[in-house]
C-alpha atoms as a PDB file:
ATOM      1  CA  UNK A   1     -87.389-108.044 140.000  1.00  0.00           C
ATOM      2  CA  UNK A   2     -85.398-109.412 136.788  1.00  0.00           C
ATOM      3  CA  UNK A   3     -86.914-111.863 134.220  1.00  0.00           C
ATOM      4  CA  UNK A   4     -83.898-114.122 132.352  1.00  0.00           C
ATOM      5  CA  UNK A   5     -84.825-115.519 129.385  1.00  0.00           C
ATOM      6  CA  UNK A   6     -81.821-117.720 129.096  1.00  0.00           C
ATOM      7  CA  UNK A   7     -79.043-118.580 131.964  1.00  0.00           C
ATOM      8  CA  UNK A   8     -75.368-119.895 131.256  1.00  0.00           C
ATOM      9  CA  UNK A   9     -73.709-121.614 133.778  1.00  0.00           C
ATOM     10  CA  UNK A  10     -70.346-121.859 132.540  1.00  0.00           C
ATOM     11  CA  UNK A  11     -67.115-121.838 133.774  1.00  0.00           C
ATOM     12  CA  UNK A  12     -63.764-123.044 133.348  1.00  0.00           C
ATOM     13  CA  UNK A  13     -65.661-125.884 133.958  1.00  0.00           C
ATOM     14  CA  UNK A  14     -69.270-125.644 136.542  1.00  0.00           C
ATOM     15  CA  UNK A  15     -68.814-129.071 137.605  1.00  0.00           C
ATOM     16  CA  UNK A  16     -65.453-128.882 139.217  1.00  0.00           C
ATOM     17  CA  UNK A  17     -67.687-127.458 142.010  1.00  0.00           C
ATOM     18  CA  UNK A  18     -70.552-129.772 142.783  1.00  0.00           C
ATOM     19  CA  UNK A  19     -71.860-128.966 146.236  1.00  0.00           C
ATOM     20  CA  UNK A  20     -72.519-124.984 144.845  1.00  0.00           C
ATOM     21  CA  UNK A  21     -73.907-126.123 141.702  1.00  0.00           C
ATOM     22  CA  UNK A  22     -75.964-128.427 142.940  1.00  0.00           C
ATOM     23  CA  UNK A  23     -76.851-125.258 145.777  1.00  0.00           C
ATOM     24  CA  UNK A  24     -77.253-122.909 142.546  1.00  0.00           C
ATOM     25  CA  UNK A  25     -79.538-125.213 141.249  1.00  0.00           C
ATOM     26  CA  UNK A  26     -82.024-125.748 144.026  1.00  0.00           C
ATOM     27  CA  UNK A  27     -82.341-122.361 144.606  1.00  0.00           C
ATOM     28  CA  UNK A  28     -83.153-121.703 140.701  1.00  0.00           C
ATOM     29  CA  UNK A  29     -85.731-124.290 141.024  1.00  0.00           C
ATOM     30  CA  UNK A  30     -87.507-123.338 144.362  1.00  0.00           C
ATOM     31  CA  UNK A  31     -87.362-119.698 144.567  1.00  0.00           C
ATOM     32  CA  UNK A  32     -86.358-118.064 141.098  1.00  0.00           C
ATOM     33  CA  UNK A  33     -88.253-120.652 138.867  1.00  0.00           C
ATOM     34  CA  UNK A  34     -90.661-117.873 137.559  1.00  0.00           C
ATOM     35  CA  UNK A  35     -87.815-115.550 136.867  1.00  0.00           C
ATOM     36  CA  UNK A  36     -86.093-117.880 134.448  1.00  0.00           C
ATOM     37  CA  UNK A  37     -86.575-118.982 130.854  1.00  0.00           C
ATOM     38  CA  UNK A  38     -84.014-121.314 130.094  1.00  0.00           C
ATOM     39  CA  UNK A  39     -80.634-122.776 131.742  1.00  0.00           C
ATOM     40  CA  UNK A  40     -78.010-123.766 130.250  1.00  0.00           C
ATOM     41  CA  UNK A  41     -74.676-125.729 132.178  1.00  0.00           C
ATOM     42  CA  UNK A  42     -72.113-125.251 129.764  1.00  0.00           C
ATOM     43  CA  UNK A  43     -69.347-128.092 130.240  1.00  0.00           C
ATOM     44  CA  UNK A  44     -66.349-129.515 128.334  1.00  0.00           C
ATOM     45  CA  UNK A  45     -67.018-132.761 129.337  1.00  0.00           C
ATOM     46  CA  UNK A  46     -63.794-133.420 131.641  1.00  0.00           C
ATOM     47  CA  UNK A  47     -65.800-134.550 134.455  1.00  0.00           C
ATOM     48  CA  UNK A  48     -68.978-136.903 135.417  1.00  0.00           C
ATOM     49  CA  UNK A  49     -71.106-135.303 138.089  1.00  0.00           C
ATOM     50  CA  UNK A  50     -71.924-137.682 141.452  1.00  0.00           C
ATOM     51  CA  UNK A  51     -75.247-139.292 141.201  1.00  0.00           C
ATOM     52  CA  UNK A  52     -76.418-136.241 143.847  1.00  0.00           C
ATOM     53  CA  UNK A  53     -75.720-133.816 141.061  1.00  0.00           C
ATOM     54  CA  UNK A  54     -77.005-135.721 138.674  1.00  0.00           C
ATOM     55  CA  UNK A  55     -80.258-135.603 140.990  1.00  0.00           C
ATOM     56  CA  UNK A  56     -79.999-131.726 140.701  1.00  0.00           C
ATOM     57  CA  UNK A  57     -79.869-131.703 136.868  1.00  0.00           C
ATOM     58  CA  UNK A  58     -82.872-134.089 136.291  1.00  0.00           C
ATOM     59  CA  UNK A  59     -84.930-132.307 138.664  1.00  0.00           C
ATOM     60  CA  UNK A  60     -84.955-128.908 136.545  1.00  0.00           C
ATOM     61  CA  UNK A  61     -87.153-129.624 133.853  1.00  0.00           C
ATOM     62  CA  UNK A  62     -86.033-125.989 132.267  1.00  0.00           C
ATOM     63  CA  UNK A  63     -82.067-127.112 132.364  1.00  0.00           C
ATOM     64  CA  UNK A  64     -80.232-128.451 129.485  1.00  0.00           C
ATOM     65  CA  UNK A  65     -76.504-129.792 129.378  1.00  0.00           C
ATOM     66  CA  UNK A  66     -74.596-127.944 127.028  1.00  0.00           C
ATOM     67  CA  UNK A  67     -71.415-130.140 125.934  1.00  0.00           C
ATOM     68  CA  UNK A  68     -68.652-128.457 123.889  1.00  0.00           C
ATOM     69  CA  UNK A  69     -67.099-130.900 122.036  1.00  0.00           C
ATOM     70  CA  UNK A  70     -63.205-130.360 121.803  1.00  0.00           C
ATOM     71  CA  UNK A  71     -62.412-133.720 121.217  1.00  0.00           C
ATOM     72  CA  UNK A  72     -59.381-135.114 123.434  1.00  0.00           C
ATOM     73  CA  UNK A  73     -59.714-132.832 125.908  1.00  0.00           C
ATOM     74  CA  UNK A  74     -63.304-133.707 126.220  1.00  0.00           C
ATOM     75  CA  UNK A  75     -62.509-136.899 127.728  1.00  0.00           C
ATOM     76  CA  UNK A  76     -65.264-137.687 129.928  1.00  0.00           C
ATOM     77  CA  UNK A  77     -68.333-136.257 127.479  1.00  0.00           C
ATOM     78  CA  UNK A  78     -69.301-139.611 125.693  1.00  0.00           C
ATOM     79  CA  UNK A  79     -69.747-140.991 129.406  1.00  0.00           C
ATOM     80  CA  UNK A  80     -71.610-137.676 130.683  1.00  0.00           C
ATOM     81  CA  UNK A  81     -73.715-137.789 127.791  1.00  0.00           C
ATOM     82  CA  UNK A  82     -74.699-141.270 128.015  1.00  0.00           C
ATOM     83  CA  UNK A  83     -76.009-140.363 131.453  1.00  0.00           C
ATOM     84  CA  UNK A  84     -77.787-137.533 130.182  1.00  0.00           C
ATOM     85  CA  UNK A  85     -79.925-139.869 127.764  1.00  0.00           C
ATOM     86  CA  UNK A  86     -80.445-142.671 130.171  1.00  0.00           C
ATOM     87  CA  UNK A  87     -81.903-140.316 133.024  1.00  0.00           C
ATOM     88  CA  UNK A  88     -83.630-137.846 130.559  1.00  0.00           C
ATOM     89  CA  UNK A  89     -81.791-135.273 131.185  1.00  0.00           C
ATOM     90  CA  UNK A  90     -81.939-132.524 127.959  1.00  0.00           C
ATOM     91  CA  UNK A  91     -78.425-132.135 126.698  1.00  0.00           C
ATOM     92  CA  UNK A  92     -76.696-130.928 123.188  1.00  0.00           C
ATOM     93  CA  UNK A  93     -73.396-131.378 121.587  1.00  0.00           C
ATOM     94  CA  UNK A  94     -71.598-128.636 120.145  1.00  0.00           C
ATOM     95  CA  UNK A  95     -68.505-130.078 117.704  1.00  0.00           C
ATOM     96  CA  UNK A  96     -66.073-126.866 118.722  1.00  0.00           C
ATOM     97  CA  UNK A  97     -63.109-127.461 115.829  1.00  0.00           C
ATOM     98  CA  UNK A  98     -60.655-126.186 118.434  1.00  0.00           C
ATOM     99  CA  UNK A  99     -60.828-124.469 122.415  1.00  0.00           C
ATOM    100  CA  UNK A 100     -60.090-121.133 122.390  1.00  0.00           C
ATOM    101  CA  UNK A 101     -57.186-120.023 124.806  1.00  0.00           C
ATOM    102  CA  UNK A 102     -58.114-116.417 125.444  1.00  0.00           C
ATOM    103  CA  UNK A 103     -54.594-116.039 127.542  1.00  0.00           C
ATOM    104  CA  UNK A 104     -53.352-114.172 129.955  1.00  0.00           C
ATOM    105  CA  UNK A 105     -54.841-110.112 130.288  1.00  0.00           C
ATOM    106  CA  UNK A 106     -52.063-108.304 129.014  1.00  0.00           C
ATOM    107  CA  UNK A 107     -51.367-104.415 128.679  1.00  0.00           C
ATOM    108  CA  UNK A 108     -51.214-103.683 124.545  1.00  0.00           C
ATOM    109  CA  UNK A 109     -50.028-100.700 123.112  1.00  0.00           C
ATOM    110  CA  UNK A 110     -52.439-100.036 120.597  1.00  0.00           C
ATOM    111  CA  UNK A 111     -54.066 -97.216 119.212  1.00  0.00           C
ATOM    112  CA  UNK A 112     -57.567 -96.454 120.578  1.00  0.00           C
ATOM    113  CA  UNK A 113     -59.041 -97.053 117.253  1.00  0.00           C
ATOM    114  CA  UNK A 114     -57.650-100.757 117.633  1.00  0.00           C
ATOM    115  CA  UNK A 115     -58.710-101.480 120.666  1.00  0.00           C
ATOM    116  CA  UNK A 116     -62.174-100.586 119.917  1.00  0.00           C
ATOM    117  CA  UNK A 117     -62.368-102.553 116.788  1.00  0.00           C
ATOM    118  CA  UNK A 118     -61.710-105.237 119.152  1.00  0.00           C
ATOM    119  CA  UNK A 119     -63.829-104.781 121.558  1.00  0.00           C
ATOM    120  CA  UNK A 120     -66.730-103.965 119.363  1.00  0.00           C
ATOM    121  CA  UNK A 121     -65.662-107.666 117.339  1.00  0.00           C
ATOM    122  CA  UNK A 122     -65.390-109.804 120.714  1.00  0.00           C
ATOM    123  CA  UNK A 123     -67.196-112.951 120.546  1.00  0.00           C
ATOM    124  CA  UNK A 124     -68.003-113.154 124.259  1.00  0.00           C
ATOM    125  CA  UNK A 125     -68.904-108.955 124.719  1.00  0.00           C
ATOM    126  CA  UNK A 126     -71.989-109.808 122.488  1.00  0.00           C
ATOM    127  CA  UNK A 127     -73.183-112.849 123.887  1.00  0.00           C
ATOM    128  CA  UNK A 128     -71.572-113.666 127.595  1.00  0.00           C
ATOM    129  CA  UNK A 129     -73.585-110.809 129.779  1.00  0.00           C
ATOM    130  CA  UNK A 130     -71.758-112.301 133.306  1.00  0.00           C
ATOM    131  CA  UNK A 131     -73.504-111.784 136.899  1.00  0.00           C
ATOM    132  CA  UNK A 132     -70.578-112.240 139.165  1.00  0.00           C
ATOM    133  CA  UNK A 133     -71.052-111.259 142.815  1.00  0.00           C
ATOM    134  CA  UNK A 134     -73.831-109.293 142.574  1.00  0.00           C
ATOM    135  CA  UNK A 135     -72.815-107.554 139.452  1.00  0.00           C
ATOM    136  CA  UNK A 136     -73.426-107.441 135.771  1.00  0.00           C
ATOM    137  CA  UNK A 137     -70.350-107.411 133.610  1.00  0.00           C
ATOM    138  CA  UNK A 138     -70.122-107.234 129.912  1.00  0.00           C
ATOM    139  CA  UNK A 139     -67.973-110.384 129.461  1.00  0.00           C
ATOM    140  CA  UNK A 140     -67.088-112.644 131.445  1.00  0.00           C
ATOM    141  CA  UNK A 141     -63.231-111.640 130.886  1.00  0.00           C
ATOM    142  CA  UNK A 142     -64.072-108.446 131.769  1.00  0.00           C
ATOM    143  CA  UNK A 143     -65.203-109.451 135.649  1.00  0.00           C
ATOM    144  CA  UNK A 144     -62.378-111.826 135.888  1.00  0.00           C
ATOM    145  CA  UNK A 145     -59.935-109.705 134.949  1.00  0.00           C
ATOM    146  CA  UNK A 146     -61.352-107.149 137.713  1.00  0.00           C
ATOM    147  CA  UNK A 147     -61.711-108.992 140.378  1.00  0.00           C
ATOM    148  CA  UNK A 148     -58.014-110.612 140.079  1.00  0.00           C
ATOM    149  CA  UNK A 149     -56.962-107.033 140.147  1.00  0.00           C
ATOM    150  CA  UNK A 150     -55.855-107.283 136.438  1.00  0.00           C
ATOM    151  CA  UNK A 151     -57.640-103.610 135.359  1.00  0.00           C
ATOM    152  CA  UNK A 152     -58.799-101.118 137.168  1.00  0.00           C
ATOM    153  CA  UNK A 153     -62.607-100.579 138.946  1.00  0.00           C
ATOM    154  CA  UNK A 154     -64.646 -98.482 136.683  1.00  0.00           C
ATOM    155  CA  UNK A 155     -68.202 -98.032 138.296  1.00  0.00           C
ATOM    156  CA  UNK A 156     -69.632 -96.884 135.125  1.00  0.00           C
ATOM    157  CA  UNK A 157     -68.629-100.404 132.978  1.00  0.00           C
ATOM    158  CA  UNK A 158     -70.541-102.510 135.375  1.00  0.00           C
ATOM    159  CA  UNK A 159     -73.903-102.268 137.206  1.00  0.00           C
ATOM    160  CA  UNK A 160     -74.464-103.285 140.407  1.00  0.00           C
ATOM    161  CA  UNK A 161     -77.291-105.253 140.731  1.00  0.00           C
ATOM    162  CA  UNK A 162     -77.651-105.074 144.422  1.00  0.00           C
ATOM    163  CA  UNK A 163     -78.017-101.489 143.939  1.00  0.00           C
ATOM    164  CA  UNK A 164     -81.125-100.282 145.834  1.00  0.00           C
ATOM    165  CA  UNK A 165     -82.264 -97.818 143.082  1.00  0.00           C
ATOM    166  CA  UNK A 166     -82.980-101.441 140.821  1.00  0.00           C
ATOM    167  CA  UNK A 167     -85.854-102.666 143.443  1.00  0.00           C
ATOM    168  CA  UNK A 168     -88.158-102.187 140.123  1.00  0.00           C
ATOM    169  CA  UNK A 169     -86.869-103.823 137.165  1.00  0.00           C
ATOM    170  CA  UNK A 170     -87.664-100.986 134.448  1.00  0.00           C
ATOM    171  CA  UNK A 171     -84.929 -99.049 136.574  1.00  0.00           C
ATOM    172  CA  UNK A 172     -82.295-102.350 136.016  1.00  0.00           C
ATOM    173  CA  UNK A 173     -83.940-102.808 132.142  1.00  0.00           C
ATOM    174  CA  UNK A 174     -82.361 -99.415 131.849  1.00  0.00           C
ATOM    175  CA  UNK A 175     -79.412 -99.185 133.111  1.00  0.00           C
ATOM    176  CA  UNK A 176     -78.433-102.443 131.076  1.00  0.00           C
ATOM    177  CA  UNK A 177     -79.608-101.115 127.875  1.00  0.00           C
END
């Protein structure tokens, strides 16, 4: 019932788990192909996928390999990348000047005020929407954090997608906005 204009696949890193990417991907090619815009697989380039996943990536004409660029630690992205351009796969380098170590979630003493000029400054809150099992999060730190047990459930911050009151999308549109 949902139309995506553009899906990230990110992790930690997606292709420390092949055999479910390579699932995830079959399943957005054969059955939720007209639902999707664009996807994106958003790696540091630590690891070179098997020649099955590569299979996976080249058959998605509407994929692209995303490759943040944080130089030493992206070990394995000159290799990746080279792969990329010899099997046509659509890829893009993004030269990150440093990764980001969001840390551990931690309870801070601040003043409301604070913690809402935070929020409302958060890099990932305006651009990481996160479906994680079945539900839509704000950020992705956000559904982390609750599902590790980190903050408390709060049915009103998240929206079940599963939810049968979504069946049409204008219901879902609306909820989410």
């Amino acid at each position: 019932a949902v139309r995506v204009n553009q899906l990230k696949i990110l992790g930690g890193e997606p292709f420390v788990c092949q055999k479910q990417l390579i699932r995830l991907l079959e399943y957005l090619r054969e059955e939720a192909d007209q639902r999707i815009g664009e996807i994106d697989i958003i790696t540091n380039g630590t690891i070179v996928p098997s020649d099955e996943c590569i299979m996976a990536l080249k058959e998605n004409p509407k994929l692209k390999v995303v490759f943040s660029n944080y130089g030493e630690q992206s070990n394995k992205l000159s290799e990746f990348a080279d792969i990329c351009k010899r099997e046509h796969i659509t890829y893009e380098v993004i030269e990150d000047k440093f990764w980001w170590d969001f840390g551990k979630p931690v309870l801070r003493d601040e003043k409301k005020g604070k913690t809402q000029h935070r929020y409302d400054g958060c890099y990932s809150r305006r651009l990481c929407t996160t479906l994680y099992r079945g539900r839509l999060y704000v950020c992705p730190r956000q559904a982390h954090a609750l599902n590790l047990g980190f903050i408390p459930d709060c049915d009103d911050e998240t929206v079940n997608i599963m939810n049968p009151e979504f069946a049409e999308s204008e219901a879902l549109y609306d909820a989410v906005y």
